[in-house]
Protein backbone atom coordinates (compact mmCIF):
# COMPACT_ATOMS: atom_id res chain seq x y z
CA UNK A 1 -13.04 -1.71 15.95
CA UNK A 2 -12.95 2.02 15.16
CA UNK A 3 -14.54 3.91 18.05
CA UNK A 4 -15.42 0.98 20.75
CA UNK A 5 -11.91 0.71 21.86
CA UNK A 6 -12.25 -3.22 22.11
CA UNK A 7 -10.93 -5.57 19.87
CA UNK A 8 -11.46 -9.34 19.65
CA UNK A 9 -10.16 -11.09 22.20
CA UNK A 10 -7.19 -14.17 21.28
CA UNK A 11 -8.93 -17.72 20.78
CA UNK A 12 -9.69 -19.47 24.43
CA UNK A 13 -6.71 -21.26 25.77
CA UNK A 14 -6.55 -25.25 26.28
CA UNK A 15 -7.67 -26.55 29.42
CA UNK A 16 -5.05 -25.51 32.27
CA UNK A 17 -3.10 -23.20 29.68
CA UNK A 18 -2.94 -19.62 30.33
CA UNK A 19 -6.62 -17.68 31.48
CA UNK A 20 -9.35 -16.63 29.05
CA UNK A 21 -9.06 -12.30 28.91
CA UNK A 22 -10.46 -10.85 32.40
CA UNK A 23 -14.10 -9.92 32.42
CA UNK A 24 -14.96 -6.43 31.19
CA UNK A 25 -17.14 -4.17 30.57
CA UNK A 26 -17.29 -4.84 26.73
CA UNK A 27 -18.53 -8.33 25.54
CA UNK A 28 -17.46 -9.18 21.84
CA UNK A 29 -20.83 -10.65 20.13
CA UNK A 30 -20.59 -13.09 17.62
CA UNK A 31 -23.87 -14.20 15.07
CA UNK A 32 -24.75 -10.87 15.28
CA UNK A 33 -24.77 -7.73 13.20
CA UNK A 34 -25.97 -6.02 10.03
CA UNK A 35 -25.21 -8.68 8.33
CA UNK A 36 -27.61 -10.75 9.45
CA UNK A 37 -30.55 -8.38 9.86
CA UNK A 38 -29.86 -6.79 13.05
CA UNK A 39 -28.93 -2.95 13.54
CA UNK A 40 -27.11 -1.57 16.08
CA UNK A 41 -30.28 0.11 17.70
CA UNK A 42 -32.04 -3.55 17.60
CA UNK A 43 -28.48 -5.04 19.18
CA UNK A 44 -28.53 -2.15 21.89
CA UNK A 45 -31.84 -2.25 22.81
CA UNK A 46 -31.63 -6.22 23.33
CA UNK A 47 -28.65 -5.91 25.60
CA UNK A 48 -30.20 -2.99 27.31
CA UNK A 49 -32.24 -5.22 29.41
CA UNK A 50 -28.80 -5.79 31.59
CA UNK A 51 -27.74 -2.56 32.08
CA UNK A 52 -26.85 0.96 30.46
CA UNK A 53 -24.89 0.31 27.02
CA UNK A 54 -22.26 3.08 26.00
CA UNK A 55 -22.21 2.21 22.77
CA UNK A 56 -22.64 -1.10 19.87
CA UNK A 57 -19.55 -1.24 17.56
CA UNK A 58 -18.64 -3.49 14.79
CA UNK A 59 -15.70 -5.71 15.62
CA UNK A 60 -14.68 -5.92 12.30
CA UNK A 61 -16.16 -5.53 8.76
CA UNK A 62 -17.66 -8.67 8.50
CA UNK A 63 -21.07 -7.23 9.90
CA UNK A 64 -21.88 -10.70 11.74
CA UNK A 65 -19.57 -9.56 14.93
CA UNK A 66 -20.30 -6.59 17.40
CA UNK A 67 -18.64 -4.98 20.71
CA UNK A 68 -21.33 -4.29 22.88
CA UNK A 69 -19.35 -2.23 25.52
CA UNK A 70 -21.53 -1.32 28.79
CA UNK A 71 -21.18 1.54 31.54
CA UNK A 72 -20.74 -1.33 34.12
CA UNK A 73 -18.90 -4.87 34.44
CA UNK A 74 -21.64 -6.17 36.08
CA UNK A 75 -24.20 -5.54 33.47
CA UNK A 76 -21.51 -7.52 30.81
CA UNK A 77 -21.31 -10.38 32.78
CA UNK A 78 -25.11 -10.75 33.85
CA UNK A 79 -25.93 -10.31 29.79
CA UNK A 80 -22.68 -12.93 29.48
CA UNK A 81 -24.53 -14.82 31.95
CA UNK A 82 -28.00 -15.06 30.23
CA UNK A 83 -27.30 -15.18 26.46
CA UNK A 84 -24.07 -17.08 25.61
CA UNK A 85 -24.84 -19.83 23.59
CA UNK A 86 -28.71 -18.85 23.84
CA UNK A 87 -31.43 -17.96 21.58
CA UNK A 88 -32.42 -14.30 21.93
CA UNK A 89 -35.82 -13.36 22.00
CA UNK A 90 -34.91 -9.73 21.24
CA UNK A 91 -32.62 -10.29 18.42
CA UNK A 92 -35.07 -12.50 16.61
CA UNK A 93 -34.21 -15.85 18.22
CA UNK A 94 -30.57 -15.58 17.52
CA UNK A 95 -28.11 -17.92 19.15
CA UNK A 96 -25.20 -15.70 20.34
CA UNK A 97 -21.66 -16.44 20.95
CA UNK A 98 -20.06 -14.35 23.66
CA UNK A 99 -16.67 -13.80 25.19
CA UNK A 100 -15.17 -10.53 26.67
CA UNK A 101 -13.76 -8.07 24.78
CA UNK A 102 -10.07 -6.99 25.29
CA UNK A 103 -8.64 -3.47 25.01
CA UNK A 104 -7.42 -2.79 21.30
CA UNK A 105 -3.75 -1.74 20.96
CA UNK A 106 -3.47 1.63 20.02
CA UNK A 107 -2.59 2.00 16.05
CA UNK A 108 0.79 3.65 15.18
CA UNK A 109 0.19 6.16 12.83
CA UNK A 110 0.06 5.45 9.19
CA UNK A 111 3.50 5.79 8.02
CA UNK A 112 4.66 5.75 11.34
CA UNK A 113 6.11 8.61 12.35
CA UNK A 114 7.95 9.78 8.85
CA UNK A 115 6.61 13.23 7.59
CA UNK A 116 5.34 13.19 3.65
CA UNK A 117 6.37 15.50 1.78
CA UNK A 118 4.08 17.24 -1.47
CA UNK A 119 6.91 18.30 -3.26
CA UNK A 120 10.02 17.41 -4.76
CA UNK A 121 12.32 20.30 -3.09
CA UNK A 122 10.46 19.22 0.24
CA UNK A 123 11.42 16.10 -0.37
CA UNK A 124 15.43 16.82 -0.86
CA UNK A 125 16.26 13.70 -2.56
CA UNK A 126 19.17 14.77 -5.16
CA UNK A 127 17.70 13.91 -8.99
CA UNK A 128 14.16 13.39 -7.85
CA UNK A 129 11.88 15.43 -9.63
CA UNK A 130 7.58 15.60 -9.04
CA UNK A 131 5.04 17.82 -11.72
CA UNK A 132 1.49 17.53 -10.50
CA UNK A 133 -1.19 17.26 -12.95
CA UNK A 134 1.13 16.37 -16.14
CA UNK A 135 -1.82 14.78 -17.33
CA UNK A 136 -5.56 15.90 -17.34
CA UNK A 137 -8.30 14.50 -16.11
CA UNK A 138 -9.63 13.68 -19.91
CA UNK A 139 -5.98 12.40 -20.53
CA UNK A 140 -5.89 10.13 -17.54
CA UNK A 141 -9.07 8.52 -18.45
CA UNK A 142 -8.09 8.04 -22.28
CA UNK A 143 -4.95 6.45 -20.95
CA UNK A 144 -6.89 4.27 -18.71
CA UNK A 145 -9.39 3.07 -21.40
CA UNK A 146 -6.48 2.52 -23.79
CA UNK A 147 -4.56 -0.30 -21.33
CA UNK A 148 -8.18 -1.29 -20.02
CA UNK A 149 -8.45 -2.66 -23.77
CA UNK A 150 -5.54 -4.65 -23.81
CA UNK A 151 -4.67 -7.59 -22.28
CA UNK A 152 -3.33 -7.64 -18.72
CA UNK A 153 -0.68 -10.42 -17.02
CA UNK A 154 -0.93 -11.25 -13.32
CA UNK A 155 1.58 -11.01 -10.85
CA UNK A 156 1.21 -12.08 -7.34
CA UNK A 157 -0.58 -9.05 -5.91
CA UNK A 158 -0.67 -7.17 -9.29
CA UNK A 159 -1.55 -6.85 -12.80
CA UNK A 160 1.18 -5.64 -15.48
CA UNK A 161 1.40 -4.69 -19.22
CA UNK A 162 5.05 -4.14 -20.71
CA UNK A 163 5.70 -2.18 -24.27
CA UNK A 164 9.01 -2.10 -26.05
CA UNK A 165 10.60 -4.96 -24.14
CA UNK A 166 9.75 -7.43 -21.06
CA UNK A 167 10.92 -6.72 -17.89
CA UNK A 168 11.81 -10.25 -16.31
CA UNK A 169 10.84 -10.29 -12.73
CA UNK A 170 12.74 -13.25 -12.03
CA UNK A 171 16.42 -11.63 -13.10
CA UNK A 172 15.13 -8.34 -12.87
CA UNK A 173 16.26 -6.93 -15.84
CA UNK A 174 15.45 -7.53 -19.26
CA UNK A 175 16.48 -9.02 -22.35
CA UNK A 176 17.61 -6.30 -24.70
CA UNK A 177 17.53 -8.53 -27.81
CA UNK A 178 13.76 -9.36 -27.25
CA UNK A 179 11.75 -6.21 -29.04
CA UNK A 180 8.45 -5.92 -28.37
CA UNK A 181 7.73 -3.47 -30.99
CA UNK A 182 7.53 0.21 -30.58
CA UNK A 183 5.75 2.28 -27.67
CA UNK A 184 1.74 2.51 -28.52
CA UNK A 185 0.64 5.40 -29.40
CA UNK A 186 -1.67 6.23 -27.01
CA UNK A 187 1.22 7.36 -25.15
CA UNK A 188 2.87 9.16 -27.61
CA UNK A 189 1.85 12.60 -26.18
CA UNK A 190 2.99 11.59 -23.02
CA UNK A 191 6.67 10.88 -24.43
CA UNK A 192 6.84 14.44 -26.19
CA UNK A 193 5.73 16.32 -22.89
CA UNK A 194 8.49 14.75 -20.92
CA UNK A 195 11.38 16.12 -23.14
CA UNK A 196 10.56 19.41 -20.68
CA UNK A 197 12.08 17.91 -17.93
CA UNK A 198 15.76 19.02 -17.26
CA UNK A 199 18.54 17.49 -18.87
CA UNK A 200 15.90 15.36 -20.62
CA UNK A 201 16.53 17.29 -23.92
CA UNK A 202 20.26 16.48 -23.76
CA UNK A 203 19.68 13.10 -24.54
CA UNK A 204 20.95 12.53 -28.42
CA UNK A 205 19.12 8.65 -28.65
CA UNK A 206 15.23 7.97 -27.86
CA UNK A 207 14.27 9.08 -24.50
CA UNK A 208 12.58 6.22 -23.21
CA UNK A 209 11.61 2.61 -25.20
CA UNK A 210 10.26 0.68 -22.31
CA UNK A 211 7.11 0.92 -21.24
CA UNK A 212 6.11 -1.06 -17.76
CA UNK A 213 2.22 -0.26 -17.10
CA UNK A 214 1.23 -1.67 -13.34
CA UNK A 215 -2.44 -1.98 -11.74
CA UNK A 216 -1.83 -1.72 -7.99
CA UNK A 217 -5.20 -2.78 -6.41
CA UNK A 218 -5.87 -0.99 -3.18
CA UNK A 219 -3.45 -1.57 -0.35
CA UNK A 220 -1.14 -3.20 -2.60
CA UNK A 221 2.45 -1.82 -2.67
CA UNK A 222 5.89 -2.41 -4.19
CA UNK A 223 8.64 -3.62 -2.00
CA UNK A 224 12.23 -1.56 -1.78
CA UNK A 225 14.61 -1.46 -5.04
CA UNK A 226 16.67 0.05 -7.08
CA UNK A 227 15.88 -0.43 -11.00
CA UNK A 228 19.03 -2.08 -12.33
CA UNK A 229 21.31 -0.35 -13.23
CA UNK A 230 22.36 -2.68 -16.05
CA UNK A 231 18.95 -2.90 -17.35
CA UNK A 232 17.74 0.85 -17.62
CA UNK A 233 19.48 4.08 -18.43
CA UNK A 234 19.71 7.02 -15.70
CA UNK A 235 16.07 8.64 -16.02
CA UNK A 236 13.27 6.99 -15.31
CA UNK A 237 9.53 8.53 -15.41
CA UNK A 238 6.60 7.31 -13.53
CA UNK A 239 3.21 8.92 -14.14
CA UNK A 240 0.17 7.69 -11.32
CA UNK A 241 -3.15 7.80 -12.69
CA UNK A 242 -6.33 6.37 -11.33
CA UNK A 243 -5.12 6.78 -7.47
CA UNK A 244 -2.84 8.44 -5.16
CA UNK A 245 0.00 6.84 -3.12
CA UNK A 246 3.26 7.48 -0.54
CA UNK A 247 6.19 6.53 -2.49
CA UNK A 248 9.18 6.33 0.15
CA UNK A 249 12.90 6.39 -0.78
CA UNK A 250 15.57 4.60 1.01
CA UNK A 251 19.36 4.71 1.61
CA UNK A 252 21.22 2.01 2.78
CA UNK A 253 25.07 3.34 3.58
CA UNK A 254 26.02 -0.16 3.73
CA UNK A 255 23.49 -1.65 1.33
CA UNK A 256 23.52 -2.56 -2.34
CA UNK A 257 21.18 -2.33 -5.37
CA UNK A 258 19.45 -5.24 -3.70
CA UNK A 259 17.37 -3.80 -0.39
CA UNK A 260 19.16 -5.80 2.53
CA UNK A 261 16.12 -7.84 2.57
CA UNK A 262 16.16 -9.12 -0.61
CA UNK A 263 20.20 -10.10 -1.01
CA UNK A 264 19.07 -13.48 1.26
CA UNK A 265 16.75 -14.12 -2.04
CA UNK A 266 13.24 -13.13 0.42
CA UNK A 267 11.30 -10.01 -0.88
CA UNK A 268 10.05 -9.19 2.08
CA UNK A 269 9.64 -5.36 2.79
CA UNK A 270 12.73 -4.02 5.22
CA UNK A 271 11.48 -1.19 7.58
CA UNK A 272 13.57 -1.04 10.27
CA UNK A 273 17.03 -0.67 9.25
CA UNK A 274 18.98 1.21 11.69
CA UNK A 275 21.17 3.02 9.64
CA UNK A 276 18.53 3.82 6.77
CA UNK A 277 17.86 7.09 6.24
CA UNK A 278 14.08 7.27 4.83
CA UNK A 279 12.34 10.10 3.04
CA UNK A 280 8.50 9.38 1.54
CA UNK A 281 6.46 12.08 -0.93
CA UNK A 282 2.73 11.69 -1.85
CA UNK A 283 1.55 11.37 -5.41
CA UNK A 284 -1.25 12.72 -6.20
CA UNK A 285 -3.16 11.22 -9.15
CA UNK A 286 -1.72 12.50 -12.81
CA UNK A 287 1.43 13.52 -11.40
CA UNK A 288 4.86 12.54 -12.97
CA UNK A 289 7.62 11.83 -11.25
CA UNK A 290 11.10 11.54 -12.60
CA UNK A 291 14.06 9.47 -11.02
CA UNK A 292 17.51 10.26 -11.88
CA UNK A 293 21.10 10.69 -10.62
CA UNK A 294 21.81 9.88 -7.08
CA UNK A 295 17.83 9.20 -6.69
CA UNK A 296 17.57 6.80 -9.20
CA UNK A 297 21.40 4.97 -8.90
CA UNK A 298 21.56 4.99 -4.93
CA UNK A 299 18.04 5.03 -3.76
CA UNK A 300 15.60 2.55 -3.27
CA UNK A 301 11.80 3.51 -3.57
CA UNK A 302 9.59 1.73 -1.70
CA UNK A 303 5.60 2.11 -1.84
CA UNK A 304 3.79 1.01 1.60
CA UNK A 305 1.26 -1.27 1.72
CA UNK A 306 -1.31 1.05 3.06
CA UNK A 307 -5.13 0.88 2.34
CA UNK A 308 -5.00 4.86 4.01
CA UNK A 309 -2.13 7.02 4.00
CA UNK A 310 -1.40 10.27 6.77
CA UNK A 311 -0.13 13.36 4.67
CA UNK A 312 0.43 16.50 7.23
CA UNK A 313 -2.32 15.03 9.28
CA UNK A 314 -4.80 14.60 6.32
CA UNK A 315 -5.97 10.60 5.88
CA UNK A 316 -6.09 10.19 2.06
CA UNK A 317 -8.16 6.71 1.10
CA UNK A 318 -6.31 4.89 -1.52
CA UNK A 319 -8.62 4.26 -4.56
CA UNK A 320 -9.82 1.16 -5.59
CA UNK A 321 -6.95 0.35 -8.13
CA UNK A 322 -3.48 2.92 -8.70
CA UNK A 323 -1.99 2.57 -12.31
CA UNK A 324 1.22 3.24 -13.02
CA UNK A 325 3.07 4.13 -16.16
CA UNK A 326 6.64 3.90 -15.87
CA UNK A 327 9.11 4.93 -18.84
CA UNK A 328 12.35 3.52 -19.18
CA UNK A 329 15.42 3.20 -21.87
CA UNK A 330 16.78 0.24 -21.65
CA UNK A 331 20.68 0.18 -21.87
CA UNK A 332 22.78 -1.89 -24.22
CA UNK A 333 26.03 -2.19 -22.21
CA UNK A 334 27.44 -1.95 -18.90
CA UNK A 335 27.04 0.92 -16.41
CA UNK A 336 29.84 2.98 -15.48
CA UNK A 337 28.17 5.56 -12.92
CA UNK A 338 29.74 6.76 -10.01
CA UNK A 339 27.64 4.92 -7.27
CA UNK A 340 29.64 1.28 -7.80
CA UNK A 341 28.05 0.79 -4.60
CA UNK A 342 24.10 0.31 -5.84
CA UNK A 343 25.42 -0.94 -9.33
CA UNK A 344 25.03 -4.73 -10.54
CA UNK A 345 27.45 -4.00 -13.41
CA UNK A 346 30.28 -3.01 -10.76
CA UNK A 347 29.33 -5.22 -8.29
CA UNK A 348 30.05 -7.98 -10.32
């Protein structure tokens, strides 16, 4: 855990396969903890009787299981010796289970090693657009209270409200001859502010008449895609309330509209594609971002399934729940854009 430097160690092997982990100067301590009643002075000062103790950690966040790590080897295994599998007088008759600890493997850094950018020019993908605070904080909560009233549907790992028309996860796309009834209008300010963004007054039909609204609980993500093209016109807006995340953007020179991993029929997140070249910008809470062009039609955006995220060396805690609003005009025909490529119509 955190600070000990020991992890658990790997379940004991059967008898005459493989050796149990080396003894150590760190014991992992099971039956033991806060949990239970017993602080990490009380643990330390029981387990001082053996030797000197650097330092009581918890192994995990159940609060039952500790790394007691000592100065010495000897003073692990003569504690090893004397309370495996023993009441402890110390620790208020407690019957501890004991094995060494083993070195944790150092963490790669959340992310990895891909910088996040806090802006769209930082960013440089072509026809992606981020305004910070589109909302304010009064908004944001008026907008949360209004969905918080209606009634939610549950996905796998996340809860989702559509307006206008149903997005069907199954085709992904939807069906254009099933209206759901005009946008609420608890949103309706939201719709007028967005006619600022560029080229978004050119548009000579209703700007958006989809509404997707999704709950992301914390360290829930979304896994690589492009929206269809079939199924949505060119801009699409996404405002976060409630929580921040890294939202990462993909290209896949010899990809499609389906992320490699997905064309098999898995949706199973694809990291390490050789040839992918991967850009990721934070967004903050009440900020709108806008996909279009070549960022919405050729690449995917991918959110990591992070409970913490790294931005410039800053470790921003994901909130409890992220909600998403994410406005869309669904298109009556086929597309005709100029990345055949990433396009289902073409494709076909």
């Amino acid at each position: 855990m955190a600070g000990s430097g020991y992890t658990r160690p790997p379940p004991p092997p059967p008898l005459g396969e493989g050796a149990a982990p080396a003894p150590s100067a760190a014991l992992y301590v099971a039956n033991c903890g806060p949990a239970v009643g017993l602080t990490h002075d009380d643990i330390r000062a029981a387990f001082a009787a053996f030797g000197e103790v650097a330092g009581v950690h918890g192994a995990d966040g159940s609060g039952v299981r500790v790394i007691v790590r000592f100065r010495e080897p000897a003073a692990a295994e003569a504690a090893m010796s004397a309370l495996h599998g023993r009441p402890c007088a110390g620790l208020a008759g407690r019957v501890l289970h004991i094995r060494y600890s083993v070195p944790a493997k150092p963490k790669a850094p959340v992310g990895g090693s891909l910088p996040v950018a806090t802006s769209a020019s930082e960013l440089g993908v072509p026809g992606i657009y981020l305004v910070p605070d589109f909302v304010t904080a009064a908004e944001e909560q008026e907008l949360l209270a209004a969905v918080d009233n209606r009634p939610w549907k549950s996905l796998a790992k996340r809860r989702v409200q559509h307006y206008g028309f149903e997005f069907l996860y199954e085709t992904r796309n939807v069906d254009s001859k099933q209206f759901l009834g005009e946008l609420p209008p608890f949103v309706s300010k939201i719709i007028d502010k967005i006619m600022s963004f560029s080229g978004a007054n050119k548009c000579t039909s209703k700007l958006v008449d989809q509404l997707t609204v999704n709950e992301y609980p914390c360290g829930v993500g979304l896994s690589p895609h492009i929206d269809t093209h079939s199924a949505f016109e060119e801009m699409i807006f996404s405002l976060s309330l409630a929580g921040p995340c890294i939202m990462e953007f993909r290209k896949y020179p010899k990809g499609s509209w389906r992320a490699p991993s997905m064309v098999s029929g898995t949706d199973k997140d694809s990291i390490e594609e050789p040839q992918c070249i991967r850009k990721a910008v934070f967004l903050p809470p009440r900020s709108m971002l806008l996909m279009s062009g070549e960022g919405r039609y050729a690449w995917h955006h991918y959110i990591p399934h992070h409970k913490i995220d790294d931005v410039g060396g800053q470790v921003i805690k994901r909130n409890t729940r992220r909600v998403s609003f994410t406005f869309r005009k669904v298109r009556m025909g086929l597309c005709d854009c100029e990345y055949g490529q990433f396009c289902d119509s073409q494709s076909k």
